[in-house]
Protein backbone atom coordinates (compact mmCIF):
# COMPACT_ATOMS: atom_id res chain seq x y z
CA UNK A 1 42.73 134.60 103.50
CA UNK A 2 44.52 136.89 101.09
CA UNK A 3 42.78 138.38 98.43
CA UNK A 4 44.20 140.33 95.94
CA UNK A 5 41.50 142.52 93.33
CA UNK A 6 42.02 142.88 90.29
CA UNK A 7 42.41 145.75 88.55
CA UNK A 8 39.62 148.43 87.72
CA UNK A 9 39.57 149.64 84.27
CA UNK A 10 39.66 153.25 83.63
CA UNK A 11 36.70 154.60 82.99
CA UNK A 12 35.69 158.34 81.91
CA UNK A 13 32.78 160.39 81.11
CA UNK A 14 32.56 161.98 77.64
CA UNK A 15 29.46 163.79 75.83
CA UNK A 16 27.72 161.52 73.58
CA UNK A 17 28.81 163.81 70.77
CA UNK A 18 32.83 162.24 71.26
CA UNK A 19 31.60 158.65 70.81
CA UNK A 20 33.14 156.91 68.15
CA UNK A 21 32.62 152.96 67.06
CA UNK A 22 34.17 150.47 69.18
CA UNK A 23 33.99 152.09 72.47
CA UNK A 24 32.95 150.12 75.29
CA UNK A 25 29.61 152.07 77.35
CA UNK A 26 29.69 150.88 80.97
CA UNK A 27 26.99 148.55 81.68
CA UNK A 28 25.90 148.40 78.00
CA UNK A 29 28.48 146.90 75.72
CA UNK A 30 30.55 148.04 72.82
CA UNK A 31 29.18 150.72 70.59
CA UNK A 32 28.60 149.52 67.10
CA UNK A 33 27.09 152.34 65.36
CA UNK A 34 25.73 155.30 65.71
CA UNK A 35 22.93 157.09 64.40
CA UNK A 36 22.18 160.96 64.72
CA UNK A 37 19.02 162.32 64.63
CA UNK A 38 17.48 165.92 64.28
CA UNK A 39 17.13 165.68 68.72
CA UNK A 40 18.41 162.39 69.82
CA UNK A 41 21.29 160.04 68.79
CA UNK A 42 20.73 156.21 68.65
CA UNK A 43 22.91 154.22 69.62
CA UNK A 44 23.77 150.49 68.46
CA UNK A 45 24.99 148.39 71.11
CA UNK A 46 26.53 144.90 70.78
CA UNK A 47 24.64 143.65 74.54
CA UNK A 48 23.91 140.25 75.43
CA UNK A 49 24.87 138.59 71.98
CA UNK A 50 22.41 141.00 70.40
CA UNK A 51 22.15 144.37 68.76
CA UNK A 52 20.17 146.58 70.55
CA UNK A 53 19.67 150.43 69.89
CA UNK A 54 19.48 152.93 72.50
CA UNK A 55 18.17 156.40 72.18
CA UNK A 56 19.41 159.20 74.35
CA UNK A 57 19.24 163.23 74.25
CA UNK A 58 22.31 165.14 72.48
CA UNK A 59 23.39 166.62 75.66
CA UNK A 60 24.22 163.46 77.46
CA UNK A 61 27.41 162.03 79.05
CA UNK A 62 28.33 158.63 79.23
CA UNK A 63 30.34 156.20 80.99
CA UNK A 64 33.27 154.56 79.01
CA UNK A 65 36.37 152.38 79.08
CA UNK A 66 39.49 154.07 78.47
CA UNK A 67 42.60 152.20 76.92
């Protein structure tokens, strides 16, 4: 049997300071919004037919598609 995969998208790692609405977070969903705060940013993420709001430390890097 032949079996031909389909392509992977590209994906990159950028600090959570570069994120900008629309991006798509690996294993989350596509960033709707996002919120800083005086130690944290949160995060609104269109997952699962919902909007759900993440919180995570300035210093973090995350996982995204790249176009």
């Amino acid at each position: 049997m032949n079996y031909v995969p389909e392509s992977l998208p590209d994906l990159k790692a950028i600090s959570i300071s570069n994120l900008v609405a629309g991006d798509i977070i690996v294993n989350l969903g596509t960033l709707l919004e996002i919120i800083e705060n005086e130690d944290s940013f949160s995060l609104v993420i269109d997952r699962m037919e919902q909007r759900q709001v993440w919180n995570f430390n300035k210093t973090e890097e995350l996982i995204i598609k790249s176009d």
